[in-house]
C-alpha atoms as a PDB file:
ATOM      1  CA  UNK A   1     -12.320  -2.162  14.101  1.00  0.00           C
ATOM      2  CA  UNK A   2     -12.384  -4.616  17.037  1.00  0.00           C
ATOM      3  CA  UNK A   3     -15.542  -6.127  18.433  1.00  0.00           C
ATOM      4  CA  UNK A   4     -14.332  -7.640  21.736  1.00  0.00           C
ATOM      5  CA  UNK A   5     -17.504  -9.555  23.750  1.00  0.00           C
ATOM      6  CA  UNK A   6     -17.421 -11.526  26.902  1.00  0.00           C
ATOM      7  CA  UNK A   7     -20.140 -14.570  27.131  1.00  0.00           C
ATOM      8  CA  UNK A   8     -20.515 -16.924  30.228  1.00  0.00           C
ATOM      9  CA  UNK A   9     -19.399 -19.836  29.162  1.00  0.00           C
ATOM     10  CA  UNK A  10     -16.112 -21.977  29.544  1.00  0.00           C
ATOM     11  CA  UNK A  11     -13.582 -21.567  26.368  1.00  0.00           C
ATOM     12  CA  UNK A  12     -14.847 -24.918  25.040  1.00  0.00           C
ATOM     13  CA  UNK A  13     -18.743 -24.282  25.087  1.00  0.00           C
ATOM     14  CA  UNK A  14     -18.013 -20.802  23.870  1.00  0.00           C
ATOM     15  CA  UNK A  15     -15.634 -22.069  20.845  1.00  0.00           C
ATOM     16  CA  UNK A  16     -18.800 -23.517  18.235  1.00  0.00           C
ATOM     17  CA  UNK A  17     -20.614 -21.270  19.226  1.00  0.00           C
ATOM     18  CA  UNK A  18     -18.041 -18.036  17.831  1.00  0.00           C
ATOM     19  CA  UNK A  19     -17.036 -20.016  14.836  1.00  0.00           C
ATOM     20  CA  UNK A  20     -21.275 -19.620  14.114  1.00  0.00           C
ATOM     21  CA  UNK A  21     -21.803 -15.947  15.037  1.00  0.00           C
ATOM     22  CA  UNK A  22     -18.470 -14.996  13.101  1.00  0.00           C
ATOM     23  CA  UNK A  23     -19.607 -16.654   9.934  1.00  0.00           C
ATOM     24  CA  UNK A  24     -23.552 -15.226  10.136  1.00  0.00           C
ATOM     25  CA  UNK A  25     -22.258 -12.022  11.442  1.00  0.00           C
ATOM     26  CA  UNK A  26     -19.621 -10.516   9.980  1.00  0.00           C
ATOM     27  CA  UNK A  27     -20.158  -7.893   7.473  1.00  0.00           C
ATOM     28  CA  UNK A  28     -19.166  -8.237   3.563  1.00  0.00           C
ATOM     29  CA  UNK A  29     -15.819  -7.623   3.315  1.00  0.00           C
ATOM     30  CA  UNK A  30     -14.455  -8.552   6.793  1.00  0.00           C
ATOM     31  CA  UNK A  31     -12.683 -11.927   8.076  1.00  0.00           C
ATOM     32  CA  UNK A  32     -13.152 -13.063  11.383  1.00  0.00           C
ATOM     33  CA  UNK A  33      -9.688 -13.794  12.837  1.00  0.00           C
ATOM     34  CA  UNK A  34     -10.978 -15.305  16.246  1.00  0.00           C
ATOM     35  CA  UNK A  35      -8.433 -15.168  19.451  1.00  0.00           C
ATOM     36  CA  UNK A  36      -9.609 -17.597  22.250  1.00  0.00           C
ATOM     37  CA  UNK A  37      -8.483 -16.860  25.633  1.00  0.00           C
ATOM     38  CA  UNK A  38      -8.735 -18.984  28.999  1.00  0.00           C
ATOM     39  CA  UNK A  39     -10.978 -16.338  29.778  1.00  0.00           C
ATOM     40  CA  UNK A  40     -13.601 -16.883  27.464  1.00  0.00           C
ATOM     41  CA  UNK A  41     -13.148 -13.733  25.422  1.00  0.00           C
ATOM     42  CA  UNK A  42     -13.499 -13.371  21.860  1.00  0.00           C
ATOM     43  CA  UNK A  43     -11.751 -11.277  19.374  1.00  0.00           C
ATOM     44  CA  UNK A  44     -12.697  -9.969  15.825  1.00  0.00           C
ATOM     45  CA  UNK A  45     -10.193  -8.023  13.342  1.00  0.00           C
ATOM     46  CA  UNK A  46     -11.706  -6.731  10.463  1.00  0.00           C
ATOM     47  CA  UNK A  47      -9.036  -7.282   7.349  1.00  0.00           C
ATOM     48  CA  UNK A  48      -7.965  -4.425   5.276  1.00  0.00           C
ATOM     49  CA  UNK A  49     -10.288  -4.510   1.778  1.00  0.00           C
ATOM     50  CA  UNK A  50      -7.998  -5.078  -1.082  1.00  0.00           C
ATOM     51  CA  UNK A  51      -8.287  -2.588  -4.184  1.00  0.00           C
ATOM     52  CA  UNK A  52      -6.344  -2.797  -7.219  1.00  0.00           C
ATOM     53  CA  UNK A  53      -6.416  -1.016  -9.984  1.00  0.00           C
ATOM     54  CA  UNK A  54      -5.390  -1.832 -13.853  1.00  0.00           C
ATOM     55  CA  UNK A  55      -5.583   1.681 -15.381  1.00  0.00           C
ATOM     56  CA  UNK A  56      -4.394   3.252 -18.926  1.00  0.00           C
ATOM     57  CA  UNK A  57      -1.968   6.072 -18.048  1.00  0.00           C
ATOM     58  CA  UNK A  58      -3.623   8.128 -21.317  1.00  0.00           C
ATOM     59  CA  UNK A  59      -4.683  11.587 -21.132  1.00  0.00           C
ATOM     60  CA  UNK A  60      -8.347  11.044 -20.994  1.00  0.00           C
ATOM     61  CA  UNK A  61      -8.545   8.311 -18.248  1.00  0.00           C
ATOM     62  CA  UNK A  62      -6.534  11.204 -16.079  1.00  0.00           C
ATOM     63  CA  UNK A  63      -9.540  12.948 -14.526  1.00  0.00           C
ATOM     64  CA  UNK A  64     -11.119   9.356 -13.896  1.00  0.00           C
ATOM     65  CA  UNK A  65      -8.294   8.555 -11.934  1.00  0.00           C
ATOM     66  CA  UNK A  66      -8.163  11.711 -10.075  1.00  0.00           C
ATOM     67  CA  UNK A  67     -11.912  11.227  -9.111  1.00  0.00           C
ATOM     68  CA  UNK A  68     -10.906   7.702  -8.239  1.00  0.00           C
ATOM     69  CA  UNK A  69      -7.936   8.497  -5.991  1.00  0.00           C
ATOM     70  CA  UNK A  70     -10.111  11.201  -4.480  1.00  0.00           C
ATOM     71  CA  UNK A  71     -13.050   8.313  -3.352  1.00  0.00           C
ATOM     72  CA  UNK A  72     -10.355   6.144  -2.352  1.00  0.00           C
ATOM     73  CA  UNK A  73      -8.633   8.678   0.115  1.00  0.00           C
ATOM     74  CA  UNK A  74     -11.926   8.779   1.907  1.00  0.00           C
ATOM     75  CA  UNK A  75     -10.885   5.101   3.379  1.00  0.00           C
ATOM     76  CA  UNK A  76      -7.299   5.266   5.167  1.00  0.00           C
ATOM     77  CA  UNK A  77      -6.245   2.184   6.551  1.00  0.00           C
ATOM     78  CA  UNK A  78      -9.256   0.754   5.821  1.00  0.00           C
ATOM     79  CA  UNK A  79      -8.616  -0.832   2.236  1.00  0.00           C
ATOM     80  CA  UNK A  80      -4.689  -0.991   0.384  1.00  0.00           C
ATOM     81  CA  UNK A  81      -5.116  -0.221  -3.011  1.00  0.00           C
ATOM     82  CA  UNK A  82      -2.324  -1.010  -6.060  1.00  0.00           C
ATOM     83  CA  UNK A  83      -2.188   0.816  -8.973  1.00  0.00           C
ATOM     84  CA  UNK A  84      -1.211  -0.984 -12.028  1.00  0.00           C
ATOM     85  CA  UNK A  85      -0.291   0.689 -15.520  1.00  0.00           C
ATOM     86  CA  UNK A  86      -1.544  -0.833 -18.415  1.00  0.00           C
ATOM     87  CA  UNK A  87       1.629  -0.361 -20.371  1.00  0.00           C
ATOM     88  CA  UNK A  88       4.430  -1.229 -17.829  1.00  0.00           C
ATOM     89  CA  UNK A  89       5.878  -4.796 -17.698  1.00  0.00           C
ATOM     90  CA  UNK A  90       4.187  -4.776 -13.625  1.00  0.00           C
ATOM     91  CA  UNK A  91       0.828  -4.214 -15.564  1.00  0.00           C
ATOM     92  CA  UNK A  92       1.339  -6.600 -18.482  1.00  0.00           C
ATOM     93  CA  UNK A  93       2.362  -9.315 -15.600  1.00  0.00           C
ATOM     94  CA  UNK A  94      -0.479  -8.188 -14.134  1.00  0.00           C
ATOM     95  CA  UNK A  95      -2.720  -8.495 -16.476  1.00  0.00           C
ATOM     96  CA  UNK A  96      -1.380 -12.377 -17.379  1.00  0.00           C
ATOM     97  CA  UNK A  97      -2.236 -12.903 -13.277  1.00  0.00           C
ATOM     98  CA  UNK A  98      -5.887 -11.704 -13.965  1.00  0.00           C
ATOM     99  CA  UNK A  99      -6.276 -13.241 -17.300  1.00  0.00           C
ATOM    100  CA  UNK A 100      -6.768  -9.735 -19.122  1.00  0.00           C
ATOM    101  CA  UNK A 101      -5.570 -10.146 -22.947  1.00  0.00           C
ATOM    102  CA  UNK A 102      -8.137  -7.491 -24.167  1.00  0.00           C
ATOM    103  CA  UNK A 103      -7.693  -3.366 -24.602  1.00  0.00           C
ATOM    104  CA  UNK A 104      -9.422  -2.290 -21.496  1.00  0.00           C
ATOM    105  CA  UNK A 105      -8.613   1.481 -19.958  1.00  0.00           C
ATOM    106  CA  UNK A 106      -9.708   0.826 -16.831  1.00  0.00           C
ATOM    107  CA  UNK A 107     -10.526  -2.222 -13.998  1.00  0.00           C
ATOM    108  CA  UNK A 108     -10.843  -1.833 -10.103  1.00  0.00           C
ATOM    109  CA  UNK A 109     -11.143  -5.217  -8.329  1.00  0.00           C
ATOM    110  CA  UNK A 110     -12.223  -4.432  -4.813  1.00  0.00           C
ATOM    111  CA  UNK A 111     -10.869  -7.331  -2.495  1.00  0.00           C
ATOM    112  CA  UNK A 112     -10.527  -9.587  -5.862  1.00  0.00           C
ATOM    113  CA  UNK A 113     -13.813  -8.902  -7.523  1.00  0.00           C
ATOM    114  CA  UNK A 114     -14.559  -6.216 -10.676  1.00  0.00           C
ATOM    115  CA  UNK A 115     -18.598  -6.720 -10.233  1.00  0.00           C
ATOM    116  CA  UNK A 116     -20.152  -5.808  -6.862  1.00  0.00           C
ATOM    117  CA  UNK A 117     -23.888  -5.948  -5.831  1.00  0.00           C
ATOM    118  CA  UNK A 118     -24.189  -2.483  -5.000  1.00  0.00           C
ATOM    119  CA  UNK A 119     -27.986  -1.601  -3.854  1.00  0.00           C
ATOM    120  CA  UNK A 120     -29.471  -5.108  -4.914  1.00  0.00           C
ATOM    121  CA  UNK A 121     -27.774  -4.196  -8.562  1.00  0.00           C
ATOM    122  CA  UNK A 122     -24.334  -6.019  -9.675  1.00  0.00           C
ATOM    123  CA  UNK A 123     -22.201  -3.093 -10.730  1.00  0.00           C
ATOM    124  CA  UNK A 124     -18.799  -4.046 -13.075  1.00  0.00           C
ATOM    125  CA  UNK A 125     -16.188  -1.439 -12.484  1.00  0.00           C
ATOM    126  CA  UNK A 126     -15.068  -1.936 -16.301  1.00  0.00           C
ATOM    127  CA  UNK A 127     -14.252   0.991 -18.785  1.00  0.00           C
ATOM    128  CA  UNK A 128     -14.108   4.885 -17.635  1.00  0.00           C
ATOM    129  CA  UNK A 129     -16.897   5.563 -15.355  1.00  0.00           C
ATOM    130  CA  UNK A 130     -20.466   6.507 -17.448  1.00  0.00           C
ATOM    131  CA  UNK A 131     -20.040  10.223 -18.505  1.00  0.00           C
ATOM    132  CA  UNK A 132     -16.599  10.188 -19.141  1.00  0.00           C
ATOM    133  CA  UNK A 133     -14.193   9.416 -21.612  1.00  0.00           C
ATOM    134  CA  UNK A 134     -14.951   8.119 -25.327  1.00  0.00           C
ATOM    135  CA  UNK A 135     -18.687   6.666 -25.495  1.00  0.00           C
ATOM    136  CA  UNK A 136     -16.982   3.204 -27.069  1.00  0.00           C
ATOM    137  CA  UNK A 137     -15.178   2.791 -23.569  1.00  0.00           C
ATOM    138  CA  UNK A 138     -17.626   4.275 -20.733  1.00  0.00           C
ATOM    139  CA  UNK A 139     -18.785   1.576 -18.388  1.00  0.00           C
ATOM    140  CA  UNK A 140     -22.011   1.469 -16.704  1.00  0.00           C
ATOM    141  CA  UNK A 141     -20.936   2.643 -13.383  1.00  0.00           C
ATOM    142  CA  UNK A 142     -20.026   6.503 -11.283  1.00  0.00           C
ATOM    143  CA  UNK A 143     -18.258   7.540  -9.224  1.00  0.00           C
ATOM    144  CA  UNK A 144     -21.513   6.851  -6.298  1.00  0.00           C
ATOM    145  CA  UNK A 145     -21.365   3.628  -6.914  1.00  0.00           C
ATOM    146  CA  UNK A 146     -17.896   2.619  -6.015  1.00  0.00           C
ATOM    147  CA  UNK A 147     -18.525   5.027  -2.919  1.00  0.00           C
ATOM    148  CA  UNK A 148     -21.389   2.883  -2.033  1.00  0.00           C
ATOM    149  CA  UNK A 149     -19.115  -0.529  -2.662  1.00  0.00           C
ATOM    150  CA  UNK A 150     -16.639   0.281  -0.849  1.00  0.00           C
ATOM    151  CA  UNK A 151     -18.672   1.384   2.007  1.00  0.00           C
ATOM    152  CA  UNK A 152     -20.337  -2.002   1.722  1.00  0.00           C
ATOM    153  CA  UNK A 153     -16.786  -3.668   1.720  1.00  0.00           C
ATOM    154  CA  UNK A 154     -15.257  -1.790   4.665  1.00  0.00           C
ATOM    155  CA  UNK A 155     -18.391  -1.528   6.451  1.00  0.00           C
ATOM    156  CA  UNK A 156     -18.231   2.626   6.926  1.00  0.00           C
ATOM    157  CA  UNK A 157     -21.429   4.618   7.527  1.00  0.00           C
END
């Protein structure tokens, strides 16, 4: 997504005054890369959202991460997601990076966070999503509510 907006001013009056609108205006998730040209025109990229994903390759996580994989194909180019096993040496390095040293089936970290505010609530995306998968190991989220984060992150409507 590119915003591109013309204002009439000179480069340097216009150059504080972007820095400001990028910082109040940009939507969670997105990182104003600003471009200044002589001719006064400003440029926003949105970034990709980054989503990775420490999962337990175990029978009853499977559907989970169907479901998952399903949500996240809903997003193209708009977020990059990495898939971790649990029980590979890329997951167990992984899981030293993160600071994981626990038995945990499942963790999605959407651009570097596990707990989003997702409608004024803070939602963890811990443990199999609620309603599936041993009781002892559901978290407290669905499959809704990482639609709605990552909607929030990548700003889609």
């Amino acid at each position: 997504m590119l915003i591109l907006s013309s204002i009439p001013f000179t480069p340097l009056e216009i150059m504080p005054r972007c820095a400001s609108a990028c910082a109040a205006s940009a939507p969670l998730g997105f990182e104003c890369q600003r471009l200044e040209f002589l001719t006064g025109l400003t440029l926003f990229a949105a970034k990709e959202v980054k989503v990775e994903v420490l999962y337990m390759n175990h029978g009853p996580l499977l559907p989970s991460i169907e479901q998952i994989k399903k949500v996240f194909s809903q997003y193209g180019s708009k977020i990059t997601v990495s898939w971790y096993d649990f029980e590979t040496k890329e997951g167990e390095q992984f899981m030293a990076k993160k600071g994981i040293n626990q038995h945990i089936p499942l963790i999605i970290w959407l651009d570097g966070k596990f707990a989003v505010p997702v409608n004024g609530k803070e939602i963890k995306f811990v443990g199999f999503p609620t309603g599936s998968g041993p009781a002892f190991f559901q978290g407290k989220w669905t499959m809704e509510d990482l639609r709605q984060a990552l909607n929030q992150i990548t700003n889609k409507k």
